[in-house]
C-alpha atoms as a PDB file:
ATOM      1  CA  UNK A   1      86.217 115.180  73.283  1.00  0.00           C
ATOM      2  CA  UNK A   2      84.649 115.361  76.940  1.00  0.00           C
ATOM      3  CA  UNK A   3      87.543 116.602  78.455  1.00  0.00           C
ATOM      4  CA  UNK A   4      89.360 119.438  77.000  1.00  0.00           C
ATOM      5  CA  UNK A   5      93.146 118.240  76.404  1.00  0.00           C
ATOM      6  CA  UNK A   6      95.372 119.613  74.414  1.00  0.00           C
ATOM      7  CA  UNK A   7      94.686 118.782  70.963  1.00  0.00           C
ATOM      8  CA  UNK A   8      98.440 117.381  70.528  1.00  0.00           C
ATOM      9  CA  UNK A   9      97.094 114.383  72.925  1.00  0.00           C
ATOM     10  CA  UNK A  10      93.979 113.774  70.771  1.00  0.00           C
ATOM     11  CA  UNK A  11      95.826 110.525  68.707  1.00  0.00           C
ATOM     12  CA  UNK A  12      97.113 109.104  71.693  1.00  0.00           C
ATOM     13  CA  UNK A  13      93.626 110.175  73.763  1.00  0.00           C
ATOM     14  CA  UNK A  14      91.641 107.136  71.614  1.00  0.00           C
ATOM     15  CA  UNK A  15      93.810 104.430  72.861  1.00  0.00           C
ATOM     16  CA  UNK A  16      93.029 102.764  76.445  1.00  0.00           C
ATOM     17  CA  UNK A  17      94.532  99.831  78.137  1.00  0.00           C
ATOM     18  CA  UNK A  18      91.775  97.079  78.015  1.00  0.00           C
ATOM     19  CA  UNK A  19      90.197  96.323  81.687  1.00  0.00           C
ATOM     20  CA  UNK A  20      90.558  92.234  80.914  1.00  0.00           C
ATOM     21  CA  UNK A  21      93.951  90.822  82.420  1.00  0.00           C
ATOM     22  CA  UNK A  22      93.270  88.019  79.742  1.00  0.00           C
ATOM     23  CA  UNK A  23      94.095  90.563  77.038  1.00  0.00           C
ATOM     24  CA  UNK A  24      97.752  91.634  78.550  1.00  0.00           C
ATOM     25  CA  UNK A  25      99.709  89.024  77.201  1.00  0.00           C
ATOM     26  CA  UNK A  26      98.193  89.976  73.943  1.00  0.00           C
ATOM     27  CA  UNK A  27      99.593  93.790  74.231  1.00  0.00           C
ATOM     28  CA  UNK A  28     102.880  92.683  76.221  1.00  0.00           C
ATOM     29  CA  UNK A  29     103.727  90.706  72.819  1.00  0.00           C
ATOM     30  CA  UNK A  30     103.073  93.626  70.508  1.00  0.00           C
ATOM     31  CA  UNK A  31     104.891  95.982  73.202  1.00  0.00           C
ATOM     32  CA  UNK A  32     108.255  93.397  72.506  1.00  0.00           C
ATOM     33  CA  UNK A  33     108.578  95.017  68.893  1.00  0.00           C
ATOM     34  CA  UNK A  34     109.838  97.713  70.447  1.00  0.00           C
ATOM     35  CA  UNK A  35     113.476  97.366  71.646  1.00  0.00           C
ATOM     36  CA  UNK A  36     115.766  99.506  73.313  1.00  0.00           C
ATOM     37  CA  UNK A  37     118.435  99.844  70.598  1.00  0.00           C
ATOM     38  CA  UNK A  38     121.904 101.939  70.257  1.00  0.00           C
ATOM     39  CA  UNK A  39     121.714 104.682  67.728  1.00  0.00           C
ATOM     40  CA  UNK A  40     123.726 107.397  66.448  1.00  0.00           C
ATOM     41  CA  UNK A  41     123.686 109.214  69.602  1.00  0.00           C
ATOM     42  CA  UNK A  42     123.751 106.471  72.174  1.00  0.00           C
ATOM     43  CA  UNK A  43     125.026 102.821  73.106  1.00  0.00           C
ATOM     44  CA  UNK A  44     122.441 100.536  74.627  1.00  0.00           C
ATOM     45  CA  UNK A  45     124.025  97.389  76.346  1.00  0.00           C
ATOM     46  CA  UNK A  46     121.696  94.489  77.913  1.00  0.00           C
ATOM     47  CA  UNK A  47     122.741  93.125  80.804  1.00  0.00           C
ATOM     48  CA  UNK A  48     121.276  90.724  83.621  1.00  0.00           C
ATOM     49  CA  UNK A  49     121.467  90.744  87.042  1.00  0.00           C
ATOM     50  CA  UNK A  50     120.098  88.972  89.966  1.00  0.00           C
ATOM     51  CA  UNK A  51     116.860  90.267  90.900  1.00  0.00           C
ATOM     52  CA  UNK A  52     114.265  89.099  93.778  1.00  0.00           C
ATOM     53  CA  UNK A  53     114.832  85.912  95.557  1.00  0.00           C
ATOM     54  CA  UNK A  54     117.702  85.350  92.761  1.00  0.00           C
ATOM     55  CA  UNK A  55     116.028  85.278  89.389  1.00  0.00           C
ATOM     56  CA  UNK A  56     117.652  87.446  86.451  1.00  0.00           C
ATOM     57  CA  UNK A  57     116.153  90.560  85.350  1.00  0.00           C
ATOM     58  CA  UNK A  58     117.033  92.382  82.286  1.00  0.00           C
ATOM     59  CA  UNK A  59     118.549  95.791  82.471  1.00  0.00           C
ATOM     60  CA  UNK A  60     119.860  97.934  80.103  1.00  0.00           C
ATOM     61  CA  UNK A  61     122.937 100.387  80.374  1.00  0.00           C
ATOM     62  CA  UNK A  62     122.428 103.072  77.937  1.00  0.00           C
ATOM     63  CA  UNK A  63     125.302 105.765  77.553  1.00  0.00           C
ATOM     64  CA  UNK A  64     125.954 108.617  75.222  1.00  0.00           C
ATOM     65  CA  UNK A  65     128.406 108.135  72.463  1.00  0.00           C
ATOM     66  CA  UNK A  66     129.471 111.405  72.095  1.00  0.00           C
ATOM     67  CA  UNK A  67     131.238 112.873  75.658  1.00  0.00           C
ATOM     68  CA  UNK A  68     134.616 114.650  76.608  1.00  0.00           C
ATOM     69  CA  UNK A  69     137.208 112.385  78.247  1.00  0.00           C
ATOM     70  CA  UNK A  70     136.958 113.975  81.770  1.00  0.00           C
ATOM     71  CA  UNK A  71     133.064 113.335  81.273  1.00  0.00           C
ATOM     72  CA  UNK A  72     133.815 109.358  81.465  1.00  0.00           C
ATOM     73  CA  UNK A  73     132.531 109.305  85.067  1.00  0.00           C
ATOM     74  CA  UNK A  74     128.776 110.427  84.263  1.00  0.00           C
ATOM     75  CA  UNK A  75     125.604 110.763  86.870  1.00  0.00           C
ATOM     76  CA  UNK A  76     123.226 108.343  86.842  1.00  0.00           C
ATOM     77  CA  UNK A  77     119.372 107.712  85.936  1.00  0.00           C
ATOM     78  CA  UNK A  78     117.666 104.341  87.281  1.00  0.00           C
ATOM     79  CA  UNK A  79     114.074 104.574  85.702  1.00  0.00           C
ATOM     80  CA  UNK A  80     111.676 102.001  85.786  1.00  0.00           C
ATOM     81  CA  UNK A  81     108.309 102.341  83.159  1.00  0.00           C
ATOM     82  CA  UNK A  82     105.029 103.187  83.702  1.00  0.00           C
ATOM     83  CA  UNK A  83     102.518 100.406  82.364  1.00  0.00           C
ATOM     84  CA  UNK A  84     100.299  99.687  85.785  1.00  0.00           C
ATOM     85  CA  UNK A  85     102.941  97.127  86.987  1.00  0.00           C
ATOM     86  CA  UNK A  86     101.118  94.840  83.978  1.00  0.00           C
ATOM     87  CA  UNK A  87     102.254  95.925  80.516  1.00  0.00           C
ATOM     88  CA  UNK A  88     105.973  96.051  78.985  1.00  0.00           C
ATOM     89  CA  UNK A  89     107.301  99.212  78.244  1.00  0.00           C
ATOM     90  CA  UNK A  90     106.609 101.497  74.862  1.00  0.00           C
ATOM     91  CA  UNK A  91     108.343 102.719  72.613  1.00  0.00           C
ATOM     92  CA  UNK A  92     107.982 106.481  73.775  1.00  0.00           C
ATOM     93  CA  UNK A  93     109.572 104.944  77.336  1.00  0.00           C
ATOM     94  CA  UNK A  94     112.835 103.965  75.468  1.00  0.00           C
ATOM     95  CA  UNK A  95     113.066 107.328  73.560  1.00  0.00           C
ATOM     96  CA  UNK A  96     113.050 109.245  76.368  1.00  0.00           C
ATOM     97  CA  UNK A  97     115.132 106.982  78.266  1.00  0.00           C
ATOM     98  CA  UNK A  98     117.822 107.352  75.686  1.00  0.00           C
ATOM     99  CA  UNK A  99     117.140 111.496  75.031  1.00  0.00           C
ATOM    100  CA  UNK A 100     118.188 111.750  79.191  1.00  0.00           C
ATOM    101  CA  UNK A 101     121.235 110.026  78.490  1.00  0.00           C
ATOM    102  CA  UNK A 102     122.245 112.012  75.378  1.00  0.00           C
ATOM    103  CA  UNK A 103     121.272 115.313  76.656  1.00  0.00           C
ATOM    104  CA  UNK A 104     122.012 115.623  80.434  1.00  0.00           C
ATOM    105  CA  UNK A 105     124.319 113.341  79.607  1.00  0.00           C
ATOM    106  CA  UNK A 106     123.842 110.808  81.937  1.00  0.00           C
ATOM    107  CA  UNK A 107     123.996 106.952  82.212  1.00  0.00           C
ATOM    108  CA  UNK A 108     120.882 105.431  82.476  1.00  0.00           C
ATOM    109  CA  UNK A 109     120.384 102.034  83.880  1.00  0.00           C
ATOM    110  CA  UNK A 110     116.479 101.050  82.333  1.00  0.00           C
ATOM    111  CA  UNK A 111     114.921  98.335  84.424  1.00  0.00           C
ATOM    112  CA  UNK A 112     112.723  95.338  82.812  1.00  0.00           C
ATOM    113  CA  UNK A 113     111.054  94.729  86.193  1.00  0.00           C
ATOM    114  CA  UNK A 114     108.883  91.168  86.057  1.00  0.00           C
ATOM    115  CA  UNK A 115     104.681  91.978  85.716  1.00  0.00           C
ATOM    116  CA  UNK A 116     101.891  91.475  87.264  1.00  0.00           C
ATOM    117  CA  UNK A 117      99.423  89.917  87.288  1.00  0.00           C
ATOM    118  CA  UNK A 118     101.742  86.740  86.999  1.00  0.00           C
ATOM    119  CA  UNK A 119     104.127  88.644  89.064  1.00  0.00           C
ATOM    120  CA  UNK A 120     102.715  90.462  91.932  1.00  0.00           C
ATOM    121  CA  UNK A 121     103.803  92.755  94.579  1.00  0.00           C
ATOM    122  CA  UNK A 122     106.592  92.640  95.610  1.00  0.00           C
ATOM    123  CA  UNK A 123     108.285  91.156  93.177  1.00  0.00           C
ATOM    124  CA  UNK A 124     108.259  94.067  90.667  1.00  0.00           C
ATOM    125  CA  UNK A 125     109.361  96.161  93.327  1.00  0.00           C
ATOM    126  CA  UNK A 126     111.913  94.343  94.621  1.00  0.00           C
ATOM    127  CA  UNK A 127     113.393  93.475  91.219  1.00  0.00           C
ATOM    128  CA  UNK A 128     113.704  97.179  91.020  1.00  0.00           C
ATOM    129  CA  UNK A 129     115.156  98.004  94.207  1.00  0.00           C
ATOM    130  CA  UNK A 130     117.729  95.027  93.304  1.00  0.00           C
ATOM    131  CA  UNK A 131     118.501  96.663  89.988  1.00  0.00           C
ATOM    132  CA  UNK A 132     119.347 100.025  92.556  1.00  0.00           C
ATOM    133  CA  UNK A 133     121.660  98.256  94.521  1.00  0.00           C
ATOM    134  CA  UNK A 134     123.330  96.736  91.668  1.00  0.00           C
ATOM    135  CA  UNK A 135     123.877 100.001  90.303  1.00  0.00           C
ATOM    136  CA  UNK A 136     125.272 101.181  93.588  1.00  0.00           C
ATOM    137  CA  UNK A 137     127.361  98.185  93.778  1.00  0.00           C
ATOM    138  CA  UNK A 138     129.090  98.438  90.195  1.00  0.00           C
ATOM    139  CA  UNK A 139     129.071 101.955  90.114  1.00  0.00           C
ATOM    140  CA  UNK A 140     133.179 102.354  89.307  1.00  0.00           C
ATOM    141  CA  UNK A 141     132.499  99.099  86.817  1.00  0.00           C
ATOM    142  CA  UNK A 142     129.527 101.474  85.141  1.00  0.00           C
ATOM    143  CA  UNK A 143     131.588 104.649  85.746  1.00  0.00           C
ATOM    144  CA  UNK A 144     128.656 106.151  87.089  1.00  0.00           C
ATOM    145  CA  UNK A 145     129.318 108.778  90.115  1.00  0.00           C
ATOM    146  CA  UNK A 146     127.955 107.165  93.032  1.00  0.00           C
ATOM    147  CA  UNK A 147     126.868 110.097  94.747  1.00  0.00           C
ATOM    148  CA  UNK A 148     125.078 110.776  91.603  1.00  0.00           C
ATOM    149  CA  UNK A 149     122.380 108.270  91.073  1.00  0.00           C
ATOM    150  CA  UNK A 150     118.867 109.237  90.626  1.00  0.00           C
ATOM    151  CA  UNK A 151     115.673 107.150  90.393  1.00  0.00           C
ATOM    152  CA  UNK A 152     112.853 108.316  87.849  1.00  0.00           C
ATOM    153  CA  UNK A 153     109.895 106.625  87.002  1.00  0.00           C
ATOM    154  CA  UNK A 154     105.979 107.417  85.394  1.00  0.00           C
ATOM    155  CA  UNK A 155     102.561 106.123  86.154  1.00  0.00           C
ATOM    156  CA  UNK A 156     103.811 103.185  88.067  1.00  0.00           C
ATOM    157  CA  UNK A 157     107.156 103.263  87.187  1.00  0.00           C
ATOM    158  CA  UNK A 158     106.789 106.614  89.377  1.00  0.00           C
ATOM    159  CA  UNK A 159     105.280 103.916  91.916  1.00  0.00           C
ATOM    160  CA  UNK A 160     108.263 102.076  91.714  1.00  0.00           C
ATOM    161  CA  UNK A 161     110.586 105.328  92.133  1.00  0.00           C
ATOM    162  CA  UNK A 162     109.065 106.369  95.720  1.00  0.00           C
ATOM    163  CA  UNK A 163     108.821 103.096  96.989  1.00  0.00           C
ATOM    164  CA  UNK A 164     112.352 102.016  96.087  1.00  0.00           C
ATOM    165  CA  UNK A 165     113.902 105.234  97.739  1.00  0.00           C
ATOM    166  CA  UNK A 166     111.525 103.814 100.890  1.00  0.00           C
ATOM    167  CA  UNK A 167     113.199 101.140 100.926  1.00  0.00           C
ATOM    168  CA  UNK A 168     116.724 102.025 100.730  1.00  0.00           C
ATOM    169  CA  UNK A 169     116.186 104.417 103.326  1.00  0.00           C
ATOM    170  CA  UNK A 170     114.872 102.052 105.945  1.00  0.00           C
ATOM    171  CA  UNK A 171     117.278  98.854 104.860  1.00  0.00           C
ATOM    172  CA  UNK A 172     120.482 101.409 105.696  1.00  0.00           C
ATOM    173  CA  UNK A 173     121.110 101.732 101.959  1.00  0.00           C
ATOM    174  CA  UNK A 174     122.194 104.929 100.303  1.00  0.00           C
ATOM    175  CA  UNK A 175     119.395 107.005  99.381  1.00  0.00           C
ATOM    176  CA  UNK A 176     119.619 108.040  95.825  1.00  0.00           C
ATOM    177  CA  UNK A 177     120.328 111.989  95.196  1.00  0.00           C
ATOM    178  CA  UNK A 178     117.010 112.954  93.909  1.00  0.00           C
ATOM    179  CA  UNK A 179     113.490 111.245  92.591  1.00  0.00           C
ATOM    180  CA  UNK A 180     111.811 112.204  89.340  1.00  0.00           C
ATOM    181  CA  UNK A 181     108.109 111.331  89.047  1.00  0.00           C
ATOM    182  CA  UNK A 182     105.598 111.663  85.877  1.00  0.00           C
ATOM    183  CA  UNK A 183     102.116 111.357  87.117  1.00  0.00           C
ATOM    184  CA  UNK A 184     103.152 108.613  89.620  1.00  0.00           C
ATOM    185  CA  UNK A 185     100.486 105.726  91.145  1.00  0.00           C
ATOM    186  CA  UNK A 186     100.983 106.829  95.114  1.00  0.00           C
ATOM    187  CA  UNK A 187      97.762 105.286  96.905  1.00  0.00           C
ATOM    188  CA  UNK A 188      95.951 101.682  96.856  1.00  0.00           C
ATOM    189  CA  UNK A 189      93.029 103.635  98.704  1.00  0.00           C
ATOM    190  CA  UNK A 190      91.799 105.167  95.593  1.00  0.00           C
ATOM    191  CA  UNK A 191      89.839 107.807  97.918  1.00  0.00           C
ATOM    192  CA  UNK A 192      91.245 110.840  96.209  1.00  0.00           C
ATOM    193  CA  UNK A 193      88.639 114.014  94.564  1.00  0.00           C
ATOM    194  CA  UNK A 194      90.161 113.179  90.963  1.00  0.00           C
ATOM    195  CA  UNK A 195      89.930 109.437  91.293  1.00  0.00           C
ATOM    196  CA  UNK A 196      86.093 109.783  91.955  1.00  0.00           C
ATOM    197  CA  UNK A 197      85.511 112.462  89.461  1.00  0.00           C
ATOM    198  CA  UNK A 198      87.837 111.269  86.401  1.00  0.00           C
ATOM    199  CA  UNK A 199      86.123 107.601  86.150  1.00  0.00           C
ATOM    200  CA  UNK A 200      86.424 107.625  81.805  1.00  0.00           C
ATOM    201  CA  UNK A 201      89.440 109.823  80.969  1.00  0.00           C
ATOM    202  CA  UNK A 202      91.215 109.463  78.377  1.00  0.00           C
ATOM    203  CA  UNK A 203      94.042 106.444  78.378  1.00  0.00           C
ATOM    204  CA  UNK A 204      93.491 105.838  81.842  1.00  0.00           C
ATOM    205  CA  UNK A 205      90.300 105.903  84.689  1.00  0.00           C
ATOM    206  CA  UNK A 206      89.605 105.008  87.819  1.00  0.00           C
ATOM    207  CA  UNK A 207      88.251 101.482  86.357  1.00  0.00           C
ATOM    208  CA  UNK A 208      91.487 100.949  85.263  1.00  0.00           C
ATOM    209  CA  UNK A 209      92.920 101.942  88.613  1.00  0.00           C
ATOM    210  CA  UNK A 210      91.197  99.398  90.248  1.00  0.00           C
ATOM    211  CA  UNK A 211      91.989  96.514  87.974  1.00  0.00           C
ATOM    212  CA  UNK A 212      95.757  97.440  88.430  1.00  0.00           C
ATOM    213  CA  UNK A 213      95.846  97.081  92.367  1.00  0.00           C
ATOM    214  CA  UNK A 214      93.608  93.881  92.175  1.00  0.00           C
ATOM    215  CA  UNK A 215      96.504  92.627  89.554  1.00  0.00           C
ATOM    216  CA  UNK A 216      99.343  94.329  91.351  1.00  0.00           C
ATOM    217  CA  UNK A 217      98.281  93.819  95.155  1.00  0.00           C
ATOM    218  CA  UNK A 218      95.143  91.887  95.647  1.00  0.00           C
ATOM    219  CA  UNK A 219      94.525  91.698  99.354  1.00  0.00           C
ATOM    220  CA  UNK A 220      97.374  91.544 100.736  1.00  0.00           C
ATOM    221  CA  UNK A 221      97.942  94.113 103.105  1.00  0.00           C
ATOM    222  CA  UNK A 222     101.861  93.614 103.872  1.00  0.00           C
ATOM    223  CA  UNK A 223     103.104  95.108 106.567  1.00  0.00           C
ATOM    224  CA  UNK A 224     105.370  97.668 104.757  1.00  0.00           C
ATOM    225  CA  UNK A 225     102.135  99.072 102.978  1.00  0.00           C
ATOM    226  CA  UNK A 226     104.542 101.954 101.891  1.00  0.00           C
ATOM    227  CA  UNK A 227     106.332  99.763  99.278  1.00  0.00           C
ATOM    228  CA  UNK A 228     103.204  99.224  97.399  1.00  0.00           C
ATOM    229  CA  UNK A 229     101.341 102.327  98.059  1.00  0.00           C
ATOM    230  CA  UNK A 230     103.832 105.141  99.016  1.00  0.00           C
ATOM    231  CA  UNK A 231     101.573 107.778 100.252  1.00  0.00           C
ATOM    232  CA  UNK A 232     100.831 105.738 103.336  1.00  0.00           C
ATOM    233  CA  UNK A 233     104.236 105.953 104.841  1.00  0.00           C
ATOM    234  CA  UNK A 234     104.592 107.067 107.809  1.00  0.00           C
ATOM    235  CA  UNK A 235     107.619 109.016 107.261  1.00  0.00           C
ATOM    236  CA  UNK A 236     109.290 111.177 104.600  1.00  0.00           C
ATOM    237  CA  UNK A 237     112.160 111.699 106.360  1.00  0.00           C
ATOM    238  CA  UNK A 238     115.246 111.610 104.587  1.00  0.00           C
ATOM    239  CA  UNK A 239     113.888 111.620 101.387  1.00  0.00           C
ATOM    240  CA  UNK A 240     115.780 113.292  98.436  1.00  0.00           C
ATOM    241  CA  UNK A 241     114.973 116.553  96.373  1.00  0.00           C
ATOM    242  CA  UNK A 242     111.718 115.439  94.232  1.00  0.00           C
ATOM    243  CA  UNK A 243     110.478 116.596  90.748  1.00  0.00           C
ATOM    244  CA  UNK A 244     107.065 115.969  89.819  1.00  0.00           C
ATOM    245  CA  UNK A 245     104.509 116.132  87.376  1.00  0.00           C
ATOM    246  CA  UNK A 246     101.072 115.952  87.314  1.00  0.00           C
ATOM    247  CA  UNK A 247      98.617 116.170  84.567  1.00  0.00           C
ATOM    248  CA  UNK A 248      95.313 118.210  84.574  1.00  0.00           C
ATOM    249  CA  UNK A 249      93.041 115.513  83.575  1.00  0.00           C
ATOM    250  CA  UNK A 250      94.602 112.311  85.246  1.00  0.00           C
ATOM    251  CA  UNK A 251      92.819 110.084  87.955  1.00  0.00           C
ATOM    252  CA  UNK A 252      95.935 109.797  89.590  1.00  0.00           C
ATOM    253  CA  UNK A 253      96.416 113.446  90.009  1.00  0.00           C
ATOM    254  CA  UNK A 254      95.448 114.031  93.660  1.00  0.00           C
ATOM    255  CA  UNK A 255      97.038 111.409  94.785  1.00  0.00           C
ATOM    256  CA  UNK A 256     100.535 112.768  93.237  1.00  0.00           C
ATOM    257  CA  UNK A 257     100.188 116.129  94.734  1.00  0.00           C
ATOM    258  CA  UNK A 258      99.196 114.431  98.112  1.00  0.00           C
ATOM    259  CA  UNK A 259     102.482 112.709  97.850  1.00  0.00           C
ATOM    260  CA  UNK A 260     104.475 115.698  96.891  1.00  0.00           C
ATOM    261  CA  UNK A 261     102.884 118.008  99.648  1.00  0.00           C
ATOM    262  CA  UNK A 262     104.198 115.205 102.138  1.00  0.00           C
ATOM    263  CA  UNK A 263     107.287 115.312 100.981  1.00  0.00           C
ATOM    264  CA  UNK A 264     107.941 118.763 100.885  1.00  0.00           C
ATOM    265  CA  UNK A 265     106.458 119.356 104.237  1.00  0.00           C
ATOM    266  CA  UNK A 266     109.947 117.662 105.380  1.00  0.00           C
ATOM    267  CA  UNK A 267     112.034 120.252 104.225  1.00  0.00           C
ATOM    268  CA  UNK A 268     112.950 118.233 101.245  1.00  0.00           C
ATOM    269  CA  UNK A 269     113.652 120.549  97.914  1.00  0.00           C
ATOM    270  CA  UNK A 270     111.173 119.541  95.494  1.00  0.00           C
ATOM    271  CA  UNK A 271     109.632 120.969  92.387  1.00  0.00           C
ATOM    272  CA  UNK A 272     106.220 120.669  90.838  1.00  0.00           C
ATOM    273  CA  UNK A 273     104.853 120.781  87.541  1.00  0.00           C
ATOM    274  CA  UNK A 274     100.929 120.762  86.909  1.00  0.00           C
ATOM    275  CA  UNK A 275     100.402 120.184  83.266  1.00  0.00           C
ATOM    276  CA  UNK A 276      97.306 122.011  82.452  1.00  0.00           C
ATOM    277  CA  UNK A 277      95.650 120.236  78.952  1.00  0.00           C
ATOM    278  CA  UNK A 278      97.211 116.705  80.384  1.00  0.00           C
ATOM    279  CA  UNK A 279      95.949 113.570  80.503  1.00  0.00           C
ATOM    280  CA  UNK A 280      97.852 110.545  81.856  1.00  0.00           C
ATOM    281  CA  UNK A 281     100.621 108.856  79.425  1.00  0.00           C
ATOM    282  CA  UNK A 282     100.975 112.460  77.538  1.00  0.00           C
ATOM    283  CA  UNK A 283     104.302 111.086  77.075  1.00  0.00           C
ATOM    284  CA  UNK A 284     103.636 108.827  74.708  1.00  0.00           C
ATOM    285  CA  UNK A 285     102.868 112.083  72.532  1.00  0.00           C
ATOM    286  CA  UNK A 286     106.888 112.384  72.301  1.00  0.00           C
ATOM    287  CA  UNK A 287     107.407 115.380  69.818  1.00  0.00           C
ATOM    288  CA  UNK A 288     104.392 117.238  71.566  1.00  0.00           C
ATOM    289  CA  UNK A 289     105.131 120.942  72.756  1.00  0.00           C
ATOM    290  CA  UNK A 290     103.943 119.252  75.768  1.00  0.00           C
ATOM    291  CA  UNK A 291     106.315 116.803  76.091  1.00  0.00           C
ATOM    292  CA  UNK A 292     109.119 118.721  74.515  1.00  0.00           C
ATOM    293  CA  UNK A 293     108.717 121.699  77.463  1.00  0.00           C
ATOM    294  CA  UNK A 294     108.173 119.093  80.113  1.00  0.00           C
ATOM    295  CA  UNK A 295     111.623 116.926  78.994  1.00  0.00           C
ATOM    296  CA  UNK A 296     113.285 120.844  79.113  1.00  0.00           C
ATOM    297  CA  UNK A 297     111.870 121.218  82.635  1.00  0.00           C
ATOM    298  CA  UNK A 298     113.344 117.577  83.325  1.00  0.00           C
ATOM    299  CA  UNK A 299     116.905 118.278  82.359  1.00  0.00           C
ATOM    300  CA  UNK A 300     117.072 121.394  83.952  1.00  0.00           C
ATOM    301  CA  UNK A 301     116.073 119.751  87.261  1.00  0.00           C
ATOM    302  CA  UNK A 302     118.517 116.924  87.165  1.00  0.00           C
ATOM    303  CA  UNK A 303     120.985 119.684  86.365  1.00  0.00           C
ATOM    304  CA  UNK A 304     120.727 121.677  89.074  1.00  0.00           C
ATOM    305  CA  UNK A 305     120.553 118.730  91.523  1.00  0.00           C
ATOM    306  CA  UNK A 306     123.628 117.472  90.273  1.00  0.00           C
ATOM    307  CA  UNK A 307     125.261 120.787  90.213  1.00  0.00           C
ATOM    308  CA  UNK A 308     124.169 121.060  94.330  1.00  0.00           C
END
């Protein structure tokens, strides 16, 4: 192994998205075997809503089944799944999903956000930011505390996360109480020190970088360049308390803590988590000590926001 990971990631270290967008609908089928199912300790309902310009998008309202009466009104998780705005989401994405609202508890709304490349910017990101508003809109139908509602997100789900809160701050919408983001895409520019040095680490590289933005944003340069690429706002003002992890070996690393130093250079409370051994998608390694201290980490954060 050329970089030295932890040797929990090693299994999930030989697998790497393939750099062909022909190949995609290939992986998106196999990714449908997975579904997002109730179990013994949750209840997983599929909805649709309206998303961007009025098409339905999937979402999925996942509750705990076990919670006190006067719990009935719970907080809220929106997340949307990492996958470079391209691939469906994996089964690791709807364990955790489901763990967050068993544990906090919590209800958590999970987006299924239309792809690129057949879906480009904005659409994704505008589905998602419709799926927030929904949320906000239904909150007494969801029974989902309103001033409770959180937006998480990895990879480019993380993407998704930053933007969305963007968005909802400058279209007058309630921002959402906090933002939770796993090694989150941040900047088109790709000019960052890890992005030029990690160019064949595991799972993901910069190669694989570049194919997502020419999928995800090809040359448009719209003229809120902040939806797409979040780092390039020109204000953080307003923005929630923000959790954030990074991971040692990740292209994408730099351009995280960019993002979070911007952030907390507005006053915002934020926490940061650098996971040394890391590569990107060490989620997918679910019952990892990794993963396992990093989901403790993530619960105790969403507690304490909630808690004020």
């Amino acid at each position: 192994m050329k970089y030295p990971i932890d040797s929990e990631l090693y299994k999930i270290a030989k697998v790497k998205m393939p750099v062909k967008p022909g190949l995609l609908p290939v992986m998106n089928q196999a990714l449908k075997l997975f579904q997002c199912k109730s179990d013994d300790k949750v209840k997983v309902e599929k909805r649709k809503i309206s998303g961007y310009q009025g098409t339905e998008v999937p979402v999925y309202v996942i509750e705990p089944k076990e919670r006190k009466q006067e719990e009935n009104n719970l907080p809220c998780l929106v997340f949307f799944h990492g996958g470079g705005f391209m691939l469906r989401a994996s089964g690791a994405h709807y364990r955790l999903v489901k763990e967050y609202a068993a544990k906090l508890p919590c209800r958590v709304i999970y987006v299924d956000y239309r792809l690129a490349p057949e879906f480009p910017f904005p659409v994704p990101v505008e589905d998602c930011f419709a799926a927030y508003q929904w949320t906000l809109e239904h909150a007494e139908e969801l029974k989902i505390q309103k001033d409770r509602i959180f937006l998480g997100g990895d990879s480019a789900g993380g993407n998704l996360a930053a933007a969305v809160t963007l968005m909802a701050r400058d279209r007058g919408l309630t921002v959402p109480a906090g933002v939770m983001l796993i090694y989150p895409v941040t900047d088109r520019r790709m000019i960052t020190e890890s992005m030029q040095k990690f160019i064949d680490t595991p799972v993901w590289d910069a190669k694989r970088s570049e194919l997502m933005w020419h999928c995800y944003l090809g040359d448009q340069t719209p003229e809120h360049i902040e939806y797409a690429s979040p780092v390039e706002a020109a204000s953080f003002e307003q923005f929630p308390p923000m959790y954030m992890e990074v991971a040692e070996f990740d292209c994408l690393r730099d351009e995280g803590l960019h993002l979070y130093k911007k952030i907390k250079e507005t006053g915002a409370s934020t926490e940061l988590h650098e996971i040394k051994g890391g590569c990107h998608g060490y989620e997918t390694a679910v019952e990892s000590r990794m993963v396992r201290t990093c989901m403790e980490y993530r619960l105790a954060w969403l507690q304490k926001v909630i808690n004020g």
